[in-house]
C-alpha atoms as a PDB file:
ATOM      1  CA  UNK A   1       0.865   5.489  21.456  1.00  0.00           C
ATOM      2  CA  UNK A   2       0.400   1.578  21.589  1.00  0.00           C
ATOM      3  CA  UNK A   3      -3.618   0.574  21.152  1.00  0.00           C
ATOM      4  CA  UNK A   4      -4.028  -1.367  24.686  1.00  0.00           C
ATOM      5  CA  UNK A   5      -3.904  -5.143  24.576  1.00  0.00           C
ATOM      6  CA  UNK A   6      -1.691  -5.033  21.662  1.00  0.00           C
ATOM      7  CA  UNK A   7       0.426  -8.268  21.012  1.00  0.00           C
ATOM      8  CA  UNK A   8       4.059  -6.694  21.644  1.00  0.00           C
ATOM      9  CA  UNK A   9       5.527  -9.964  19.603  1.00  0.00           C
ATOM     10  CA  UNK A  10       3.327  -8.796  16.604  1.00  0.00           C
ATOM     11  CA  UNK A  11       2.524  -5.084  16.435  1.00  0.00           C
ATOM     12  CA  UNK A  12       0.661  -4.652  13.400  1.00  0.00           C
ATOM     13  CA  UNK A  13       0.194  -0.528  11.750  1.00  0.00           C
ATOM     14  CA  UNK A  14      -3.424  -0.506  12.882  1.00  0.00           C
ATOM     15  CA  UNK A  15      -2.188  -0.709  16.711  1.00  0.00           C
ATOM     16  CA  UNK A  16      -0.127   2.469  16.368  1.00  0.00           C
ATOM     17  CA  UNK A  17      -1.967   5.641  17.381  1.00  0.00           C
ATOM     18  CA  UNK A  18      -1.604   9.531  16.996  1.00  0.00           C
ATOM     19  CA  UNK A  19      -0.867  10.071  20.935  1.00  0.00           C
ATOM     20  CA  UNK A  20      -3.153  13.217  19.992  1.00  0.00           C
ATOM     21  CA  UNK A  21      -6.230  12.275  17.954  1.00  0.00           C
ATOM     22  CA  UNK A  22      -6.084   8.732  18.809  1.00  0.00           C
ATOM     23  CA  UNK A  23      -6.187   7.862  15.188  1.00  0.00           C
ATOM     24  CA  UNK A  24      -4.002   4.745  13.283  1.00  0.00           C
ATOM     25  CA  UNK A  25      -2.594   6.978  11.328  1.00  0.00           C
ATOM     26  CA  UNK A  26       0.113   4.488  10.276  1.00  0.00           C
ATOM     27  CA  UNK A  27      -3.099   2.021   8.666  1.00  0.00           C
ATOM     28  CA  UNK A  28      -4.794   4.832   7.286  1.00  0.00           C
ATOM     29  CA  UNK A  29      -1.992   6.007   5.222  1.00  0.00           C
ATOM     30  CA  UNK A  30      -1.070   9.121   6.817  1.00  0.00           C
ATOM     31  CA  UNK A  31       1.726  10.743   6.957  1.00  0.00           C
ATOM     32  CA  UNK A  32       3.351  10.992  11.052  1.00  0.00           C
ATOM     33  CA  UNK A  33       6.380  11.013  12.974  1.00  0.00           C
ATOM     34  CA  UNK A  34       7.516   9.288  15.985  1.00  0.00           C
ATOM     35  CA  UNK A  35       8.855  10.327  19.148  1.00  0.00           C
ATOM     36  CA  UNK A  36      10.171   8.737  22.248  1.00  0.00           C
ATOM     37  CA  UNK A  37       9.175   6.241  23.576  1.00  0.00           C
ATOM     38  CA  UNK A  38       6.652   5.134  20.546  1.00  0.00           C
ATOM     39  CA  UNK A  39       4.699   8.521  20.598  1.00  0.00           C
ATOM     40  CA  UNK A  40       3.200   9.790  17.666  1.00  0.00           C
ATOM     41  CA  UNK A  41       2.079  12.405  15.931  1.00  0.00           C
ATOM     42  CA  UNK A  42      -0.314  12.546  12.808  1.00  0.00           C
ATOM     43  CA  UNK A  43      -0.140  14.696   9.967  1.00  0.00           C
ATOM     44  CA  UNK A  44      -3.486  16.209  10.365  1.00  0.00           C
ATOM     45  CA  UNK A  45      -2.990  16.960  14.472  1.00  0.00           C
ATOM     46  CA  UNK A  46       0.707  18.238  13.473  1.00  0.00           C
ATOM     47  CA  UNK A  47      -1.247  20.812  10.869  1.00  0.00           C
ATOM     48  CA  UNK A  48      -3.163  22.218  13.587  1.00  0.00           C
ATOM     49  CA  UNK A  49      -0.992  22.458  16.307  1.00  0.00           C
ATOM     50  CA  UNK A  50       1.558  24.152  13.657  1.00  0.00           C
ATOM     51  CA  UNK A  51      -1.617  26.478  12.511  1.00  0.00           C
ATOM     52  CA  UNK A  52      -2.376  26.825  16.400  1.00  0.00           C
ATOM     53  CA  UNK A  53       0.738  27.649  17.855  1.00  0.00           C
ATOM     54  CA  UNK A  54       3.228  28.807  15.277  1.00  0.00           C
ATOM     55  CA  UNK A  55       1.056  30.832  12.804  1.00  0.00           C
ATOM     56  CA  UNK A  56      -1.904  31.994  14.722  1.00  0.00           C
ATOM     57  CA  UNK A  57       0.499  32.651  18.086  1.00  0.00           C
ATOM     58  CA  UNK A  58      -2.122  30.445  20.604  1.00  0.00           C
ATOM     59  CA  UNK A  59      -1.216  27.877  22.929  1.00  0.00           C
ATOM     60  CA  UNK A  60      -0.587  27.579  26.714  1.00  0.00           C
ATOM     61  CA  UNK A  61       2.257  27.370  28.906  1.00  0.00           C
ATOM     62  CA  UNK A  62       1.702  24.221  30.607  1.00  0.00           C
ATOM     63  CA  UNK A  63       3.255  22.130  33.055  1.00  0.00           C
ATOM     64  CA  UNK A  64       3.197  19.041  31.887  1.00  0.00           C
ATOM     65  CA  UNK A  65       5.861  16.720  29.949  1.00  0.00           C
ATOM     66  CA  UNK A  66       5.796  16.948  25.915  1.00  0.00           C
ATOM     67  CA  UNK A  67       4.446  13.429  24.646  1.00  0.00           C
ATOM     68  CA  UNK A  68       7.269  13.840  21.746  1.00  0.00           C
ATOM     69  CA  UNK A  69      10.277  14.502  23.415  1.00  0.00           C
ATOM     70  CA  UNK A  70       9.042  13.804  27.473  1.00  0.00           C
ATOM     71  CA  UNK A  71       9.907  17.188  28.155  1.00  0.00           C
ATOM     72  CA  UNK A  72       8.777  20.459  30.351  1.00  0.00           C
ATOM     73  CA  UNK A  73       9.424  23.407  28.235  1.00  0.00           C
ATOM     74  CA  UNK A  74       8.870  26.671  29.355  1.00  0.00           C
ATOM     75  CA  UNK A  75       7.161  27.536  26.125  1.00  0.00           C
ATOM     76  CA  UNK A  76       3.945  27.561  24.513  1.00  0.00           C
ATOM     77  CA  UNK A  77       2.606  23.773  23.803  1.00  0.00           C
ATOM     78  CA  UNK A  78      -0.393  22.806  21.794  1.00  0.00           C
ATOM     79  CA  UNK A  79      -2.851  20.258  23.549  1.00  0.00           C
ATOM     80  CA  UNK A  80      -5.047  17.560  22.147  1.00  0.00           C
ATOM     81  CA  UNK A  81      -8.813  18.178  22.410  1.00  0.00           C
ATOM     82  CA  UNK A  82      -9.357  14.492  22.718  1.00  0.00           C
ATOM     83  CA  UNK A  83      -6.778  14.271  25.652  1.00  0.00           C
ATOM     84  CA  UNK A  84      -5.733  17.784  27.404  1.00  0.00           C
ATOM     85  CA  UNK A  85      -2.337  15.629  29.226  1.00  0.00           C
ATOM     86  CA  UNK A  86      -1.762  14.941  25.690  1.00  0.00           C
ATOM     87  CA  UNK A  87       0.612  18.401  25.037  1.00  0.00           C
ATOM     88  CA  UNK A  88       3.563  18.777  21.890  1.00  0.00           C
ATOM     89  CA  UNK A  89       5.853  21.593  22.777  1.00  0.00           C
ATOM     90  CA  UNK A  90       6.288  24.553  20.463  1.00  0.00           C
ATOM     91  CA  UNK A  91      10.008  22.937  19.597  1.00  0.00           C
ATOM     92  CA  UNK A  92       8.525  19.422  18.683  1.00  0.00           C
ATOM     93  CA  UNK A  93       5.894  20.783  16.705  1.00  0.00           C
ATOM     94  CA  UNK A  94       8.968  22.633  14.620  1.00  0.00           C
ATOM     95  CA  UNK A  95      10.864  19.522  14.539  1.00  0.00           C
ATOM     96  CA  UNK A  96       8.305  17.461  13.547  1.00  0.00           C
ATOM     97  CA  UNK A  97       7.187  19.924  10.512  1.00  0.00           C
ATOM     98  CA  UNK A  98      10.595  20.264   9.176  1.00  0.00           C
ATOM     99  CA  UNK A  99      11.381  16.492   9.121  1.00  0.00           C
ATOM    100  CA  UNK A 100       7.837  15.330   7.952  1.00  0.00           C
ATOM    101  CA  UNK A 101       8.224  17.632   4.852  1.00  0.00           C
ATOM    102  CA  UNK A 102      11.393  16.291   4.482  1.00  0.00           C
ATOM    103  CA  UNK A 103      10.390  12.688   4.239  1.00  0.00           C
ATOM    104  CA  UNK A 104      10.543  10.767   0.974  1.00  0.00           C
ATOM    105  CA  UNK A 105       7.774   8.433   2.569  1.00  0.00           C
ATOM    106  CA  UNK A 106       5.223  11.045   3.118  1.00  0.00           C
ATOM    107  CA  UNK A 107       3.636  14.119   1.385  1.00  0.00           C
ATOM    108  CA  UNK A 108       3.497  16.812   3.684  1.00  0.00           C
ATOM    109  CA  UNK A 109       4.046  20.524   4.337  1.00  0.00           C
ATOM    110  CA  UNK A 110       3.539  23.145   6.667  1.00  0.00           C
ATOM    111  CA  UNK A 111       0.462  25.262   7.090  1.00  0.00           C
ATOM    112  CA  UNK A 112       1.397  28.861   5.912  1.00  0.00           C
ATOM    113  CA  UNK A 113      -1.625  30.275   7.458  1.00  0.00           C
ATOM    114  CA  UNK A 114      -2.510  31.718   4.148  1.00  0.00           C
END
């Protein structure tokens, strides 16, 4: 997500948002990963949905489209608290883990509810 009133000529780190928490995630140093069309999701909002949905086994079916991958799954999504239209399907969320802990560019790894 693009802060409104951005300059599109000159998009600085500080004007890209978790689509989730609403945070700059990218200015403060955290890690994230991006999915179509510029959405993003943080570190810390990717740790709870994985806690959420994957280890604890909550979450919703939902009808709406997957800010990651612009999607209607018929599976079990995670939504934002700041934004409920704001959903990650359970395959993004999985996607998202393994390649954020695979990153050389971040430090990152999945909850293990333990």
């Amino acid at each position: 997500m693009h802060r409104k009133g951005i300059n599109v000529n000159n998009v600085q780190p500080e004007d890209i948002l978790c689509d989730y928490c609403e945070q700059s995630a990218w200015s403060l140093g955290e890690p994230c990963i991006e999915g179509h069309q510029g959405s993003i999701v943080c570190g810390t909002c990717l740790t709870l949905a994985f806690t959420d949905i994957v280890i604890n086994g909550h979450g919703d079916l939902v009808d709406l489209k997957c800010r990651m991958c612009l999607e209607v799954r018929e599976q079990t999504s995670w939504r934002s608290k700041n934004d409920p239209e704001a959903t990650i399907c359970l395959r993004c969320i999985k996607q998202s883990a393994t390649a954020l802990e695979k990153s050389k560019h971040w430090e990152w790894s999945r909850p293990t509810g333990g």
